[in-house]
PDB file of N, CA and C in Angstrom:
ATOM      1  N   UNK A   1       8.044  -7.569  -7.236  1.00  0.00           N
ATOM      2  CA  UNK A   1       7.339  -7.419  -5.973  1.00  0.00           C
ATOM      3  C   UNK A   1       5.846  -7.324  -6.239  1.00  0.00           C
ATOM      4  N   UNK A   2       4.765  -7.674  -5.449  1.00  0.00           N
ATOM      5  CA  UNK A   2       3.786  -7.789  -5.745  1.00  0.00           C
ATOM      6  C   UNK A   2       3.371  -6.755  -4.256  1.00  0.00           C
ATOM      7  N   UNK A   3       2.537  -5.543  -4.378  1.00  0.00           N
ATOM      8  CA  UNK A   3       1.838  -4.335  -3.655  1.00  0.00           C
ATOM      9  C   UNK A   3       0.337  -4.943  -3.721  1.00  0.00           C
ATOM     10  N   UNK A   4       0.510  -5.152  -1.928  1.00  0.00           N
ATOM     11  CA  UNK A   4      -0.972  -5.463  -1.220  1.00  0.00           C
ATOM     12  C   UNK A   4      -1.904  -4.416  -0.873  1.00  0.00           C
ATOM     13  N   UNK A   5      -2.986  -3.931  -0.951  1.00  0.00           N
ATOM     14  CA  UNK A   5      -3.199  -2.627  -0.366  1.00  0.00           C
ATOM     15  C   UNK A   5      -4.213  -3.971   0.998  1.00  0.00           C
ATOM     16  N   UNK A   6      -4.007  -3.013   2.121  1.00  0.00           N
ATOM     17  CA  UNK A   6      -4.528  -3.321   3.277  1.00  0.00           C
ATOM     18  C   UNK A   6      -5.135  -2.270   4.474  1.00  0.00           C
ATOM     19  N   UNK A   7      -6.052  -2.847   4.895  1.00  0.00           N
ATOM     20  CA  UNK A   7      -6.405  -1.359   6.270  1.00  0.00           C
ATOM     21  C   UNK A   7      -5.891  -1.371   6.945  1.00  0.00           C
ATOM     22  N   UNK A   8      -5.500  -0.315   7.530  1.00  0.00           N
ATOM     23  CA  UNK A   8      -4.712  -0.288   8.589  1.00  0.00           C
ATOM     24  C   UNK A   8      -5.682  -1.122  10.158  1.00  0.00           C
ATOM     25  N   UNK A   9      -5.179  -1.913  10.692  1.00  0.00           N
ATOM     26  CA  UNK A   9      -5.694  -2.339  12.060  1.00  0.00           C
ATOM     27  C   UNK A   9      -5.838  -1.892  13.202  1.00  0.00           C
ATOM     28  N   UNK A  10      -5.122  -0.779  13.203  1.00  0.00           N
ATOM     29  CA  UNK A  10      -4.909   0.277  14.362  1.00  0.00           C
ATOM     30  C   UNK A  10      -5.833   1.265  14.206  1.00  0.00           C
ATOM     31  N   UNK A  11      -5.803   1.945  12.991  1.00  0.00           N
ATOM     32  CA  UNK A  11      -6.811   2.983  12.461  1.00  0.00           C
ATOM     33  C   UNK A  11      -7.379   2.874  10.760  1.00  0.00           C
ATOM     34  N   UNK A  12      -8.473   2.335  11.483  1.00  0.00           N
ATOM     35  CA  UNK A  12      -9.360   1.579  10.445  1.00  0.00           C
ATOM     36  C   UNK A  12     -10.041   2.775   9.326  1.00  0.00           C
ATOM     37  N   UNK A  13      -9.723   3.850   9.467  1.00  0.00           N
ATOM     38  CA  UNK A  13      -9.842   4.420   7.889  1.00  0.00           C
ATOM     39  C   UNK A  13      -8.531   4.652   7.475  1.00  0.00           C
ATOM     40  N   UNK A  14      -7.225   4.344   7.960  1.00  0.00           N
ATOM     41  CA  UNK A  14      -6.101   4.362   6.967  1.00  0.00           C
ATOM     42  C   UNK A  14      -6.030   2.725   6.371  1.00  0.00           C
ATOM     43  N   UNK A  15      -5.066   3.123   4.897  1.00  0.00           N
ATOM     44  CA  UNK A  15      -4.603   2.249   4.472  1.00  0.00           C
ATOM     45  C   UNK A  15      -2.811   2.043   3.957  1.00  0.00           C
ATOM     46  N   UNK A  16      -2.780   0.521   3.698  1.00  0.00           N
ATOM     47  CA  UNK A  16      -1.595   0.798   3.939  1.00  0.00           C
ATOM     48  C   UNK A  16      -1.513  -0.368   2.724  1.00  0.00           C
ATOM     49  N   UNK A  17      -0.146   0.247   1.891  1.00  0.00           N
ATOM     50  CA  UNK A  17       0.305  -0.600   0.873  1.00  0.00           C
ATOM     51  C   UNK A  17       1.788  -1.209   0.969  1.00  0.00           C
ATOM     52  N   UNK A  18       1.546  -2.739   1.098  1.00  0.00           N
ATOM     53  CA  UNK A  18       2.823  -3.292   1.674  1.00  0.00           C
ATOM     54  C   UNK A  18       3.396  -4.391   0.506  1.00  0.00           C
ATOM     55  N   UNK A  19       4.717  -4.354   0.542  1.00  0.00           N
ATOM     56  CA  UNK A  19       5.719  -5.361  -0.390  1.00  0.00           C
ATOM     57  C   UNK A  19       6.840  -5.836  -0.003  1.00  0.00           C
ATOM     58  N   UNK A  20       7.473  -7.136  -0.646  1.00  0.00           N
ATOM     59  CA  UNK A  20       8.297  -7.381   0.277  1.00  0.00           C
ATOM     60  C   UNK A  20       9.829  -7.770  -0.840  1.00  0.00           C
ATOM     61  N   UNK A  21      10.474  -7.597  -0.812  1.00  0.00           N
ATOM     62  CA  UNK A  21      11.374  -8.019  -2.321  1.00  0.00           C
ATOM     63  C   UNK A  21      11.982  -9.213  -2.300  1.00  0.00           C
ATOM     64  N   UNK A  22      12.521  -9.893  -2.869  1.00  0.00           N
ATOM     65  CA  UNK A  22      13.121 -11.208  -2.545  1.00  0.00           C
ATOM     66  C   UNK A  22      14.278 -11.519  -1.608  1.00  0.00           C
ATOM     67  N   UNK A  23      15.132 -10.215  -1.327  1.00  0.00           N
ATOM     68  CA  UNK A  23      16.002  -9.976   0.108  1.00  0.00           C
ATOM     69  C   UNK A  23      15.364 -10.057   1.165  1.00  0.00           C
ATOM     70  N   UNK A  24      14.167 -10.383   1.358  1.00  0.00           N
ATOM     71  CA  UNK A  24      13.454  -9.636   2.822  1.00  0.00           C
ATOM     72  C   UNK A  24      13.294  -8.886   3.317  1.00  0.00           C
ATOM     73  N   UNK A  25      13.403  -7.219   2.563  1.00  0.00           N
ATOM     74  CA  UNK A  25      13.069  -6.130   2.520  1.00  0.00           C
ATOM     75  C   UNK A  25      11.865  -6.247   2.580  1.00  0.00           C
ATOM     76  N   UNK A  26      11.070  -5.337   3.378  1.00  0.00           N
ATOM     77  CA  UNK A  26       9.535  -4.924   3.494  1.00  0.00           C
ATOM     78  C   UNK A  26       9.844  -3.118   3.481  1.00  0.00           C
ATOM     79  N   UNK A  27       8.367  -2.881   2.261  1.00  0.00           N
ATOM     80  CA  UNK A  27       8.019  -1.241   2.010  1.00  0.00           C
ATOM     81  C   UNK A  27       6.679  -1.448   2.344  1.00  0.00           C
ATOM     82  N   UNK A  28       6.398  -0.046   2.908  1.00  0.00           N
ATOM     83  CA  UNK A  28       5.140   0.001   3.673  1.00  0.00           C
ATOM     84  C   UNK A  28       4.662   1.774   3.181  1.00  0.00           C
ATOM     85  N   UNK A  29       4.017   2.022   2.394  1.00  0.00           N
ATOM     86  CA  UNK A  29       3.067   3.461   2.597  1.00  0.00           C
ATOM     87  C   UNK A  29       1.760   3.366   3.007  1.00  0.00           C
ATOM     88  N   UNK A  30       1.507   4.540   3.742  1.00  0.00           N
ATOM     89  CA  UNK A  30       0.246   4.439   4.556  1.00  0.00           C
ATOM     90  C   UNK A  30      -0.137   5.899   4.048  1.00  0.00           C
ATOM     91  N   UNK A  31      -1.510   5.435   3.778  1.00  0.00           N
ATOM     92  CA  UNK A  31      -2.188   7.071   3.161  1.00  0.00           C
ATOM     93  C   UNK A  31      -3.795   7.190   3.976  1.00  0.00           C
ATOM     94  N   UNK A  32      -3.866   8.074   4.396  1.00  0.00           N
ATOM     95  CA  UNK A  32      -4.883   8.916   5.387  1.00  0.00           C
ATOM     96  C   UNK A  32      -5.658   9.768   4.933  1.00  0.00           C
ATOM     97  N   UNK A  33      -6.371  10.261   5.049  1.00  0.00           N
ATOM     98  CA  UNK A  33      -7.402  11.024   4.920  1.00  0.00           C
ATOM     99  C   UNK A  33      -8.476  10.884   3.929  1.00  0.00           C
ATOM    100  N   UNK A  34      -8.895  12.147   3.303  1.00  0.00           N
ATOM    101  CA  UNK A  34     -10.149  11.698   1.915  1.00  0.00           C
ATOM    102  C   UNK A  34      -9.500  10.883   1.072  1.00  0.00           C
ATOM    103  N   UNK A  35     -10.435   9.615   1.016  1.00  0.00           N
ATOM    104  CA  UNK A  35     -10.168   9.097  -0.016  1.00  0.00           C
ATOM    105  C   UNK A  35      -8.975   7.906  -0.480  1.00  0.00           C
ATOM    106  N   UNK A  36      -8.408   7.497   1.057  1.00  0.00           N
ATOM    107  CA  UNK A  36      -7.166   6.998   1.496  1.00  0.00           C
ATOM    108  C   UNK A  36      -7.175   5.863   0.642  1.00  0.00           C
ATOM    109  N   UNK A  37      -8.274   4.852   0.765  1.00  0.00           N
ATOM    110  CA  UNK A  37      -8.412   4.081   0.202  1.00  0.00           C
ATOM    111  C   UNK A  37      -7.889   3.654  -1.331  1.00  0.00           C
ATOM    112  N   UNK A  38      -8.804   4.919  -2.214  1.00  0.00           N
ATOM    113  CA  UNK A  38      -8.705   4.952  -3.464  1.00  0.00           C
ATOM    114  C   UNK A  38      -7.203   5.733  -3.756  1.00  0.00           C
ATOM    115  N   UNK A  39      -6.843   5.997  -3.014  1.00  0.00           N
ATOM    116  CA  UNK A  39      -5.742   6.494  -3.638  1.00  0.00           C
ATOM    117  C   UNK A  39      -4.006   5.219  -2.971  1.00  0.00           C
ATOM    118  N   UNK A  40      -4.289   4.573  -2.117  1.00  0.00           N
ATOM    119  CA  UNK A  40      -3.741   3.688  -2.189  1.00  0.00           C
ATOM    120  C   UNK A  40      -3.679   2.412  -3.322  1.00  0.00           C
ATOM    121  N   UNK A  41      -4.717   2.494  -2.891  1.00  0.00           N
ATOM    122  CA  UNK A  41      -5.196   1.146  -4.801  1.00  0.00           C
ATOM    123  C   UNK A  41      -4.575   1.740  -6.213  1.00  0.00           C
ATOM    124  N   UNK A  42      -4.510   3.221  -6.077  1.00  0.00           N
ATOM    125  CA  UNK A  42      -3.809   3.784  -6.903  1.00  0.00           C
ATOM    126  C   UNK A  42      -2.990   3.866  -6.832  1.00  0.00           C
ATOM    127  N   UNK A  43      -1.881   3.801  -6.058  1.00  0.00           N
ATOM    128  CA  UNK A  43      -0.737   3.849  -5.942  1.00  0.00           C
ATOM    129  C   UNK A  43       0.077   2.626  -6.169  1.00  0.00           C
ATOM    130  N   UNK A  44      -0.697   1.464  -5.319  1.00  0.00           N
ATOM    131  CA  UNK A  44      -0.417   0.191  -5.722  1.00  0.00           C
ATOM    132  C   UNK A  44      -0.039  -0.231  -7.421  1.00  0.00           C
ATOM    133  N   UNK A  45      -1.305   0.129  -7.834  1.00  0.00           N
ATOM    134  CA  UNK A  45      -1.329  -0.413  -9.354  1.00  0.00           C
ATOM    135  C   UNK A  45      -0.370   0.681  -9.988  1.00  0.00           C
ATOM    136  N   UNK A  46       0.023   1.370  -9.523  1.00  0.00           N
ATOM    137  CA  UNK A  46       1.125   2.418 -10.642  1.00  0.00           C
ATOM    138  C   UNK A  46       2.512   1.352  -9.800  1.00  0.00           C
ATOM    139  N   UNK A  47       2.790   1.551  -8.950  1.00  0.00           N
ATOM    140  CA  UNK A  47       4.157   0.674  -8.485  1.00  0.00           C
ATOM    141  C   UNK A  47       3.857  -0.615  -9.280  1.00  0.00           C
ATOM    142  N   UNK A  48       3.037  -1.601  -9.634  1.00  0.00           N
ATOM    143  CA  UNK A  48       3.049  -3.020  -9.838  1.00  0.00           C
ATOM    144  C   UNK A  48       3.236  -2.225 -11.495  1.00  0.00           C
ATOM    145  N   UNK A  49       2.853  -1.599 -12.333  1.00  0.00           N
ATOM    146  CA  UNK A  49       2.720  -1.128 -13.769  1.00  0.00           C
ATOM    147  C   UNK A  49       4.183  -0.720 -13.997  1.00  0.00           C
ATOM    148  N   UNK A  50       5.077   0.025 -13.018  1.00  0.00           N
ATOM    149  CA  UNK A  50       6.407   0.045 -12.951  1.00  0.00           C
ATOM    150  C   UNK A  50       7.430  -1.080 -12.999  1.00  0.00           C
ATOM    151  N   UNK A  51       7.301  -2.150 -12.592  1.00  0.00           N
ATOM    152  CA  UNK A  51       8.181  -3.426 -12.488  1.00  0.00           C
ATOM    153  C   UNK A  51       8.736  -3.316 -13.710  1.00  0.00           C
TER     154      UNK A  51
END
């Protein structure tokens, strides 16, 4: 699976990290507050370092 980090469109200081698996399963975390950003990108790259 390959983890997108993206802003949220609704509320533009969240972000949201989305994947989709080869079933057509979609995972979605959304992280808020200080620092949402950087800690999504972080989260991303630890899930993609897991595969």
């Amino acid at each position: 699976m390959e983890y997108e980090v993206i802003e949220d469109r609704k509320s533009p200081d969240d972000w949201r990290v989305e994947a989709a698996d080869d079933d057509g399963r979609y995972f979605i975390a959304i992280f808020c507050g200080p620092e949402a950003r950087q800690r999504a990108e972080e989260y991303a790259r630890w899930k993609q370092e897991r595969r």
